[in-house]
C-alpha atoms as a PDB file:
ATOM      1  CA  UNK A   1      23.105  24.616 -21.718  1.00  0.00           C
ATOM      2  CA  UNK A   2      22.518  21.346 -23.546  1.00  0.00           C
ATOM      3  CA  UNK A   3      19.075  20.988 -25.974  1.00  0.00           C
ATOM      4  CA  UNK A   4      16.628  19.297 -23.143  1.00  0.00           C
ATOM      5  CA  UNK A   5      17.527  22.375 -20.646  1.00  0.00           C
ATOM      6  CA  UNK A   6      17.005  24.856 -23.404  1.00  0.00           C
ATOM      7  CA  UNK A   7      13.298  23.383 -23.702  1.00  0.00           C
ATOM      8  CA  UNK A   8      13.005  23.658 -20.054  1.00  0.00           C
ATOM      9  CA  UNK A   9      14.019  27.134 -19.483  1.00  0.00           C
ATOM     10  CA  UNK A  10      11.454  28.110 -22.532  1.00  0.00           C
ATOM     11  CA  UNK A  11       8.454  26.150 -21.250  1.00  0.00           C
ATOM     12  CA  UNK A  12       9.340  27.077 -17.797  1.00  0.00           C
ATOM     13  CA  UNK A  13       9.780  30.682 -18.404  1.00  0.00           C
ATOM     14  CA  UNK A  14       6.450  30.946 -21.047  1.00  0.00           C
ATOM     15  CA  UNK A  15       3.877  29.291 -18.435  1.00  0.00           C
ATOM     16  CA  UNK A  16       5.243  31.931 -15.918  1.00  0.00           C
ATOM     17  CA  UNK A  17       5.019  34.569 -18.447  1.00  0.00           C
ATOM     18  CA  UNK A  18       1.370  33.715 -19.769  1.00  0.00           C
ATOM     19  CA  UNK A  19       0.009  33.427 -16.169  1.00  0.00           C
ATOM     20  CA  UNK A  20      -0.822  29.596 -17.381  1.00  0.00           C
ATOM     21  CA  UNK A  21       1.257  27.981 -14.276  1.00  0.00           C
ATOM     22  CA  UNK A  22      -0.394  27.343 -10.865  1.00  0.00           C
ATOM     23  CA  UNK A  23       0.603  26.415  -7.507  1.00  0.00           C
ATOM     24  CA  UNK A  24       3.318  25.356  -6.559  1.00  0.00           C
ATOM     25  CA  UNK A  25       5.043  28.669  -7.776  1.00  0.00           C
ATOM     26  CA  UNK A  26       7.879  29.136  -9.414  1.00  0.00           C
ATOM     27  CA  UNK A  27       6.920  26.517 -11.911  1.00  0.00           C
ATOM     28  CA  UNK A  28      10.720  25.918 -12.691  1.00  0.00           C
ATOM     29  CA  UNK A  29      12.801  23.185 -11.486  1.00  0.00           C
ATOM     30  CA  UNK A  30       9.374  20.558 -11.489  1.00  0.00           C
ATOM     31  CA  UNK A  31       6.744  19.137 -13.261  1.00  0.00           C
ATOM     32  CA  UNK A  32       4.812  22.464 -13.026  1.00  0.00           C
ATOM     33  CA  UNK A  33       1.054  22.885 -12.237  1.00  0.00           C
ATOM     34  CA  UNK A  34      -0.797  24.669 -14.982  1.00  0.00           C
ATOM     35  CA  UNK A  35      -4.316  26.118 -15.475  1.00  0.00           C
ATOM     36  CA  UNK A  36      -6.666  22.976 -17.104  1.00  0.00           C
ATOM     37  CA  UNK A  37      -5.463  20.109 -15.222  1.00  0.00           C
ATOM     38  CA  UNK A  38      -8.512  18.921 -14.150  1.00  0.00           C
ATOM     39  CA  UNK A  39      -9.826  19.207 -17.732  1.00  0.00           C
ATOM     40  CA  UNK A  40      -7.027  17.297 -19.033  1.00  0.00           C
ATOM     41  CA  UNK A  41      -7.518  14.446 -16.778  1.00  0.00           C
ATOM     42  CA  UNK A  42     -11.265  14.318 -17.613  1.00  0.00           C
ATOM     43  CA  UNK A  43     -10.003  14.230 -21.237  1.00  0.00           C
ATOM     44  CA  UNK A  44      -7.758  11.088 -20.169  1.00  0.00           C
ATOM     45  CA  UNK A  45     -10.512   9.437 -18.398  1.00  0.00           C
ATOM     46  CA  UNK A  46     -12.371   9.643 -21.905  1.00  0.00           C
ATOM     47  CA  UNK A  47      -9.921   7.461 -23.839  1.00  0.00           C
ATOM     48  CA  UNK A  48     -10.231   3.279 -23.956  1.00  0.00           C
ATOM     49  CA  UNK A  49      -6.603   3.382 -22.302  1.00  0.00           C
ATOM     50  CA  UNK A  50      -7.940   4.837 -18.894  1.00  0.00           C
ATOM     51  CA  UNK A  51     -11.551   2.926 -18.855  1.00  0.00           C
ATOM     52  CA  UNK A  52      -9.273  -0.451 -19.480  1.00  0.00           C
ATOM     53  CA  UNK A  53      -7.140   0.314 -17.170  1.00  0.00           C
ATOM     54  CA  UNK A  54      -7.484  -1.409 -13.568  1.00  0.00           C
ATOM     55  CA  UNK A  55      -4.017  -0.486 -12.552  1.00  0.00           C
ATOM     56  CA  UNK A  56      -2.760   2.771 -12.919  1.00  0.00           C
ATOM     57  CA  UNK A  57       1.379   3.925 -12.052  1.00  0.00           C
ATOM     58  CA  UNK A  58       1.259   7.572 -11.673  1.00  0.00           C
ATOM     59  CA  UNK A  59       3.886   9.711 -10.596  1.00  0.00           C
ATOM     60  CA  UNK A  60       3.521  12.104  -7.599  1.00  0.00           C
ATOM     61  CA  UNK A  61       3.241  16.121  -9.126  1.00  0.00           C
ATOM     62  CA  UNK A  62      -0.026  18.666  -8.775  1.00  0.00           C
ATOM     63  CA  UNK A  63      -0.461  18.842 -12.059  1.00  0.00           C
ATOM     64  CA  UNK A  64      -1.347  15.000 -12.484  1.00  0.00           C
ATOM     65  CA  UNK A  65      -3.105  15.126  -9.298  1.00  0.00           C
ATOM     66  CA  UNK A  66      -6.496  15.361 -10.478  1.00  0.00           C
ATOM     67  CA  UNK A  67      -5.844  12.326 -12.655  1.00  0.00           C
ATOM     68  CA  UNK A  68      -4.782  10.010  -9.424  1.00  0.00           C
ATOM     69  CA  UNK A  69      -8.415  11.213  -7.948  1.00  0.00           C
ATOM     70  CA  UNK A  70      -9.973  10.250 -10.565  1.00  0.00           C
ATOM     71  CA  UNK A  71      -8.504   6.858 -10.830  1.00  0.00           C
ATOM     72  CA  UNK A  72      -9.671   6.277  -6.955  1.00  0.00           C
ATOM     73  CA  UNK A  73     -13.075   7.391  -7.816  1.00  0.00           C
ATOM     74  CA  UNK A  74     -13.209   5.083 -11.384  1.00  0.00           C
ATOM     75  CA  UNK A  75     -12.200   2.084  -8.862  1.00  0.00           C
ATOM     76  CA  UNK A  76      -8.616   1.430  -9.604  1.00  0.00           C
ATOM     77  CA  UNK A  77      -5.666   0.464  -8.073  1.00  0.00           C
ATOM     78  CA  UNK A  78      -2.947   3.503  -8.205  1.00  0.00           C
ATOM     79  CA  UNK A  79       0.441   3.032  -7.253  1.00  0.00           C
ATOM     80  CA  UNK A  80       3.346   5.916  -6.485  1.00  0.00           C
ATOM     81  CA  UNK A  81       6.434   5.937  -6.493  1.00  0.00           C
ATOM     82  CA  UNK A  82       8.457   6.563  -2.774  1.00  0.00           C
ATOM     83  CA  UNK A  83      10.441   9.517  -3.979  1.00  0.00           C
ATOM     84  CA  UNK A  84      13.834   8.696  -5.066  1.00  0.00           C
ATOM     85  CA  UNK A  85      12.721   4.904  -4.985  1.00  0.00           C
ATOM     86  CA  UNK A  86      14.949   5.571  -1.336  1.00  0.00           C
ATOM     87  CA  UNK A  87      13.024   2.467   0.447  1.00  0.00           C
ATOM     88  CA  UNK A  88      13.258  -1.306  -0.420  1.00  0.00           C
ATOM     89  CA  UNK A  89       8.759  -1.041  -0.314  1.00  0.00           C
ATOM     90  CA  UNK A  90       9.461   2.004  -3.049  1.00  0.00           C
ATOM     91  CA  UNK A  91       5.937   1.862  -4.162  1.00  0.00           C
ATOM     92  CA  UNK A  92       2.800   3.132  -2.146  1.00  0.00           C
ATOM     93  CA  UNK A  93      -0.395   1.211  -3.090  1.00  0.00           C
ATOM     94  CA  UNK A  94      -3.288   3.024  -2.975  1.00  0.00           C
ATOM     95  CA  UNK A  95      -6.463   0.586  -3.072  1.00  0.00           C
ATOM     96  CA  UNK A  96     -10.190   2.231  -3.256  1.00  0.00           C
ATOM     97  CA  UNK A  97     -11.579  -0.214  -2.078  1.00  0.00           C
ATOM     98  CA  UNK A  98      -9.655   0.067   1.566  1.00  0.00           C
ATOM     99  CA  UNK A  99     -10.299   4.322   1.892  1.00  0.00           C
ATOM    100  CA  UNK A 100     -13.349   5.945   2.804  1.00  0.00           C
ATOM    101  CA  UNK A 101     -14.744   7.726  -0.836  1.00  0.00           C
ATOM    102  CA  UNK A 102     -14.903  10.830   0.669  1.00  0.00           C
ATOM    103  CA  UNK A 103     -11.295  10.855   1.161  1.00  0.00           C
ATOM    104  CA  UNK A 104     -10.768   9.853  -2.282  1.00  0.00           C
ATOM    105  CA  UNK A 105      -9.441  13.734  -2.754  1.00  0.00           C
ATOM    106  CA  UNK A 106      -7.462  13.884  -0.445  1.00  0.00           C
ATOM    107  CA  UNK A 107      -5.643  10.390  -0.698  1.00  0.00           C
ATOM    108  CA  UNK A 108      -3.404  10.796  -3.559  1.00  0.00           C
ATOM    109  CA  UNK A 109      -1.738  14.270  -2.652  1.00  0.00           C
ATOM    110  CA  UNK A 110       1.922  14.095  -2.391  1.00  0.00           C
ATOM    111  CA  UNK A 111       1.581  15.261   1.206  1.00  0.00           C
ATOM    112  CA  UNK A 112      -1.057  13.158   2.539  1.00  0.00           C
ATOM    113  CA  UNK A 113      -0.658   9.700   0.675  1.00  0.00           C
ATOM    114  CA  UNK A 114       1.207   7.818   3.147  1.00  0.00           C
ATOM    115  CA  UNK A 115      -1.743   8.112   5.454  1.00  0.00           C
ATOM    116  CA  UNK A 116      -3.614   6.124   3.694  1.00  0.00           C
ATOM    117  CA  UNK A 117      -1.303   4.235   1.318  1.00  0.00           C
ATOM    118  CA  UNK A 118       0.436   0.591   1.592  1.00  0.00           C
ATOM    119  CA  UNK A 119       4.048   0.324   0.797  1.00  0.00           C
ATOM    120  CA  UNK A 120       5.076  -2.396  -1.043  1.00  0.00           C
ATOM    121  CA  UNK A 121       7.710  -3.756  -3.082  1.00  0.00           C
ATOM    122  CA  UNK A 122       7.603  -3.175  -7.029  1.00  0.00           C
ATOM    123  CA  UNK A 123       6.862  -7.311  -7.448  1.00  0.00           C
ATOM    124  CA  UNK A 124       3.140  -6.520  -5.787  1.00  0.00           C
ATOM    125  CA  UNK A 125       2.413  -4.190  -8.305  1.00  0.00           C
ATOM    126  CA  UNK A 126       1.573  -7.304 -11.204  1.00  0.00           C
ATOM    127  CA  UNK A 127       0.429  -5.808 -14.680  1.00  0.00           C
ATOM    128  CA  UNK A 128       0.584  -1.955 -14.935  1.00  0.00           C
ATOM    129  CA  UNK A 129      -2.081  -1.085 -17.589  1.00  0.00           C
ATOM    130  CA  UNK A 130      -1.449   2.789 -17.799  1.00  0.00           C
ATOM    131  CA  UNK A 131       1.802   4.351 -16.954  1.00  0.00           C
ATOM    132  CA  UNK A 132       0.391   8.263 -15.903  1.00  0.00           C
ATOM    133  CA  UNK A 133       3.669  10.403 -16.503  1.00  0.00           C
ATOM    134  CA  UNK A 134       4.394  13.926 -15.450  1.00  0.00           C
ATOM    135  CA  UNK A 135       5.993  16.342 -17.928  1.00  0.00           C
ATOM    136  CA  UNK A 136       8.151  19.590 -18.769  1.00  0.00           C
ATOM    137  CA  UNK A 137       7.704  19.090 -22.346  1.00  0.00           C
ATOM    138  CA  UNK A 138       6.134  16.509 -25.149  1.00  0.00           C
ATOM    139  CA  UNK A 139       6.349  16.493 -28.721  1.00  0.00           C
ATOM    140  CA  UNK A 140       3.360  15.482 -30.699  1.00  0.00           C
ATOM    141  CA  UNK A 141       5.093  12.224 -31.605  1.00  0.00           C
ATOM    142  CA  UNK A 142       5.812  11.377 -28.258  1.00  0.00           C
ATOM    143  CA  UNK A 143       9.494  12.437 -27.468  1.00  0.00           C
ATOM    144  CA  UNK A 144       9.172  13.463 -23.503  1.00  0.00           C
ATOM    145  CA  UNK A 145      11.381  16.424 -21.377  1.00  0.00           C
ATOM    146  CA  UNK A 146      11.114  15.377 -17.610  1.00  0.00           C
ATOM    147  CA  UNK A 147      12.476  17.660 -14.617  1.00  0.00           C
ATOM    148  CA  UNK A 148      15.776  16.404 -15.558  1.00  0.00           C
ATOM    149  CA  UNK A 149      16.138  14.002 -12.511  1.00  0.00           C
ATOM    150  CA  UNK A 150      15.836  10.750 -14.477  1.00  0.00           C
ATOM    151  CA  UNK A 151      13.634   8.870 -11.563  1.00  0.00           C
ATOM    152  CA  UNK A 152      10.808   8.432 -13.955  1.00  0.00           C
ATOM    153  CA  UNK A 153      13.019   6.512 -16.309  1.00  0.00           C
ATOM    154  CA  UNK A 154      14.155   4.498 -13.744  1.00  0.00           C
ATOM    155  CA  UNK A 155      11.024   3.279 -12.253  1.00  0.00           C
ATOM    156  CA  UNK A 156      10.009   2.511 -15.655  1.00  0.00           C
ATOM    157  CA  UNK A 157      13.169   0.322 -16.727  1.00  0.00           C
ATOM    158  CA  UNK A 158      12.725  -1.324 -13.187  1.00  0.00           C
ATOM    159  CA  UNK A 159       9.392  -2.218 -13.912  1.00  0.00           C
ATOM    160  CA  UNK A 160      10.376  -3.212 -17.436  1.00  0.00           C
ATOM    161  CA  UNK A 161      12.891  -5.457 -15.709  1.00  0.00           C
ATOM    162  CA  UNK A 162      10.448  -7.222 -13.679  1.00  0.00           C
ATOM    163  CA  UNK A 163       7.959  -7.594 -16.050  1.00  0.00           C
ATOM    164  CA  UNK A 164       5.429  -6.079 -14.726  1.00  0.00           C
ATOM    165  CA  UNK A 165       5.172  -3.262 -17.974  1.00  0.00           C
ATOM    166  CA  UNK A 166       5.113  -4.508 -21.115  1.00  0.00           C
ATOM    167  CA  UNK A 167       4.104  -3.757 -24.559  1.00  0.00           C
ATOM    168  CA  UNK A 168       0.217  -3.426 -23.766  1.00  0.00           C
ATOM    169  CA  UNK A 169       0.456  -0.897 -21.128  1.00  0.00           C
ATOM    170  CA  UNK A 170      -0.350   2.746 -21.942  1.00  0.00           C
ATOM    171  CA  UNK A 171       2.154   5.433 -21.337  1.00  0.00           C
ATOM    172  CA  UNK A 172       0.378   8.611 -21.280  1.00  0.00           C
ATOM    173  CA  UNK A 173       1.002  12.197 -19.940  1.00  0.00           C
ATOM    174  CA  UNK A 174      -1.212  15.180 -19.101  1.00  0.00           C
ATOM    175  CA  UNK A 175       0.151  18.909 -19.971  1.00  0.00           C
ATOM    176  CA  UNK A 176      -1.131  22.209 -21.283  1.00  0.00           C
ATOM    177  CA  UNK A 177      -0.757  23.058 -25.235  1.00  0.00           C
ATOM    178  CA  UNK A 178       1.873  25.704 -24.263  1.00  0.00           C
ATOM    179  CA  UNK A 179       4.400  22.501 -23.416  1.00  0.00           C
ATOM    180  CA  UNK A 180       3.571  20.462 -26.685  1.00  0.00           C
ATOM    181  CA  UNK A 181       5.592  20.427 -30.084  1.00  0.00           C
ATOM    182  CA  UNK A 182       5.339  19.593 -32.838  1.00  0.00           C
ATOM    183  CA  UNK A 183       8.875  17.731 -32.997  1.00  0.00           C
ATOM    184  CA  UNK A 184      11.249  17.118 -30.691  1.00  0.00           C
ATOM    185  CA  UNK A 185      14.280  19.495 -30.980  1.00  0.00           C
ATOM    186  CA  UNK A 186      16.156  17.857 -28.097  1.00  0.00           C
ATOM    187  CA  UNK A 187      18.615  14.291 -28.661  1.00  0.00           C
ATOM    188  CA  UNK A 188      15.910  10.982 -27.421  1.00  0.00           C
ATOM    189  CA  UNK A 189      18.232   8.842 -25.144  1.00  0.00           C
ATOM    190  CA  UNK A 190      17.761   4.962 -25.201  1.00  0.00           C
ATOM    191  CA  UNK A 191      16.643   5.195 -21.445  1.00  0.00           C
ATOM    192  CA  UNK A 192      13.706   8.057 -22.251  1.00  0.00           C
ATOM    193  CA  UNK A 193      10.130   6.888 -22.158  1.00  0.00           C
ATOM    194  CA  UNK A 194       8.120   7.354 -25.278  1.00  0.00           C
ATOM    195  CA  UNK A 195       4.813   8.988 -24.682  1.00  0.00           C
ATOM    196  CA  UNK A 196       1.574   6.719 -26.188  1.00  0.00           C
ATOM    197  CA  UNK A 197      -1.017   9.343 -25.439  1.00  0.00           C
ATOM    198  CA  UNK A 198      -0.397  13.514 -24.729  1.00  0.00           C
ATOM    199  CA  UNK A 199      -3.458  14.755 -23.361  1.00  0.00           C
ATOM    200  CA  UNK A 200      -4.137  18.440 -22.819  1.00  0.00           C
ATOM    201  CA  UNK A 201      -7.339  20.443 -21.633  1.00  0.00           C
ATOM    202  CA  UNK A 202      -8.216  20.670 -25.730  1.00  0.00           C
ATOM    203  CA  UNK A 203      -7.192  17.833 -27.275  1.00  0.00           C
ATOM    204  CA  UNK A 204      -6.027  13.922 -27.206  1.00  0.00           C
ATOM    205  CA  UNK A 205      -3.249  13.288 -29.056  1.00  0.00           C
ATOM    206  CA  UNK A 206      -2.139   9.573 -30.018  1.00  0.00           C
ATOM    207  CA  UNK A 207       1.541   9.827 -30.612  1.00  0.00           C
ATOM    208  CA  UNK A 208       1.373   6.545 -32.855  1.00  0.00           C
ATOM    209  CA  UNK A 209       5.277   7.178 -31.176  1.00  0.00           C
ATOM    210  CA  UNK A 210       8.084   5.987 -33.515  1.00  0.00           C
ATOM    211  CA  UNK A 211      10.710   5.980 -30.450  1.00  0.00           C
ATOM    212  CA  UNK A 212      11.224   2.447 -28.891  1.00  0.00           C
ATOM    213  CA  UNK A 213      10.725   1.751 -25.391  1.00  0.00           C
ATOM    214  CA  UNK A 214      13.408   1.191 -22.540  1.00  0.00           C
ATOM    215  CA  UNK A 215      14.068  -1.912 -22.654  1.00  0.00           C
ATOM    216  CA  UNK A 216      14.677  -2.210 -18.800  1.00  0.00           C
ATOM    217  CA  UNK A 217      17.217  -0.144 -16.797  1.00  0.00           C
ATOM    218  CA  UNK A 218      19.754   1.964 -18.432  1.00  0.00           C
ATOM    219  CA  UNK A 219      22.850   0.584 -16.348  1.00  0.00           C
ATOM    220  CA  UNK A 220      25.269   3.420 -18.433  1.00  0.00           C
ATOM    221  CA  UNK A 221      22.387   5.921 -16.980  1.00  0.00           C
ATOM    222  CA  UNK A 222      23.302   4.498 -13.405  1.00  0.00           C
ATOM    223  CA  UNK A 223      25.696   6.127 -11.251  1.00  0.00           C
ATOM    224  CA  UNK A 224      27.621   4.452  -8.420  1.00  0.00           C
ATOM    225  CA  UNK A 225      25.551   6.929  -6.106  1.00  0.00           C
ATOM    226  CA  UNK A 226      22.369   5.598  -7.190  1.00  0.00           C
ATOM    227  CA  UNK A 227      23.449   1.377  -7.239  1.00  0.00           C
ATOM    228  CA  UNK A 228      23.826   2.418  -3.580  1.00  0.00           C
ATOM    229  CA  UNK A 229      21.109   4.254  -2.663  1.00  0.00           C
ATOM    230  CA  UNK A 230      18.333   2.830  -4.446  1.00  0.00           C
ATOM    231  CA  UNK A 231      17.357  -0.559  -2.813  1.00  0.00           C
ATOM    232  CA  UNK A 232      16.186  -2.051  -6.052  1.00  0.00           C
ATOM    233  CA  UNK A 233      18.847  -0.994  -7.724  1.00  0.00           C
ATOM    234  CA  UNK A 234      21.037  -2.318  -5.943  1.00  0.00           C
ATOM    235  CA  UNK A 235      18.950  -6.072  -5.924  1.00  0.00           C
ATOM    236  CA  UNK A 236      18.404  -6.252  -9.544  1.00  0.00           C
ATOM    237  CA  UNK A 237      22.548  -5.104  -9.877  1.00  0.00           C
ATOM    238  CA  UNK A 238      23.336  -8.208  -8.283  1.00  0.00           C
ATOM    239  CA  UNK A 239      20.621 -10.697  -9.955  1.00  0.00           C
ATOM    240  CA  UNK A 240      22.274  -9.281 -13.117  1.00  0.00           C
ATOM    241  CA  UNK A 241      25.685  -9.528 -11.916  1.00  0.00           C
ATOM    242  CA  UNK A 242      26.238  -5.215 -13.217  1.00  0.00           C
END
């Protein structure tokens, strides 16, 4: 078992333990669910980053659920990823201003969002001011532990690539004190994203991150299987002559 899967067992297996993790059950094997999500997305809300923000990238887990209803409901523009980026339109666009408030709740669940989203490609995005990321584990300086999947880094180089993140946008993730460190303990690869804000249900932390951003897609990260299965891949492969 190599460091990063280590940390996941031990986060996994303590927000079991403590009773902390909440639907969907077993926490392991995803970005789990855990008791205070709400609060830690009113916590985000609070910070400049969010209240700046007019167009938020959020990935698609419960926990961070509460945070995509509240960016409907503060009037901005969310986008999701199409799981697996599998479609060529590998973003849904969620716009407030085109669904009825009172389904603002219901809107950005996993299982309901293509009812009322738009898919588009990643160019209609434009400027992403906060990058909302989903996570296992975080270190206080801003070293992240996805599910293990790499998607997230992916999107992120993609939009990197296209220009549509930059060095003003806000990369921030929402978690529960049990899956903070202090340091990481696990190797930071080129491709992993650097956290700018953790926020948990008691506290904001600004990572003042010393890790450097992805500097687009991690073509060494790539496999064949993805180049061929991922659309945009496979497009910005061949602009870039990988």
């Amino acid at each position: 078992m190599n460091a990063k899967s280590d940390v996941r067992e031990r986060v996994w297996d303590a927000l079991e333990s403590a009773g902390i993790a909440r639907f969907p059950f077993p926490p392991h094997g995803r970005i789990p669910n855990f008791d205070g999500a709400d609060e830690a997305a009113e916590r985000l809300a609070a910070t400049d980053a969010w209240r700046d923000a007019a167009v938020v990238k959020a990935n698609p887990d419960a926990p961070q659920l509460p945070a995509r209803r509240r960016a409907l409901r503060d009037g901005k523009t969310l986008y999701m990823a199409v799981p697996r980026l599998r479609d060529p339109e590998c973003f849904l666009e969620l716009d407030p201003e085109r669904i009825d408030p009172a389904e603002y709740d219901r809107a950005p669940a996993l299982s309901n969002v293509e009812e009322y989203a738009e898919a588009v490609r990643p160019a209609a995005l434009g400027h992403v001011d906060l990058v909302l990321s989903g996570s296992v584990a975080v270190s206080e300086d801003g070293a992240r532990v996805g599910k293990g999947e790499g998607f997230s880094d992916v999107e992120f180089g993609v939009l990197v690539d296209l220009g549509l993140v930059d060095d003003e946008t806000t990369v921030a993730t929402t978690v529960h004190e049990r899956q903070v460190v202090e340091a990481a303990t696990w190797p930071v690869a080129d491709h992993d994203v650097p956290m700018d804000l953790v926020v948990t249900p008691e506290r904001t932390v600004d990572t003042d991150t010393p890790y450097a951003r992805p500097v687009g897609v991690d073509w060494d990260a790539v496999s064949d299987e993805d180049r061929a299965e991922i659309p945009i891949l496979a497009e910005l492969a061949a602009e870039s002559d990988r």
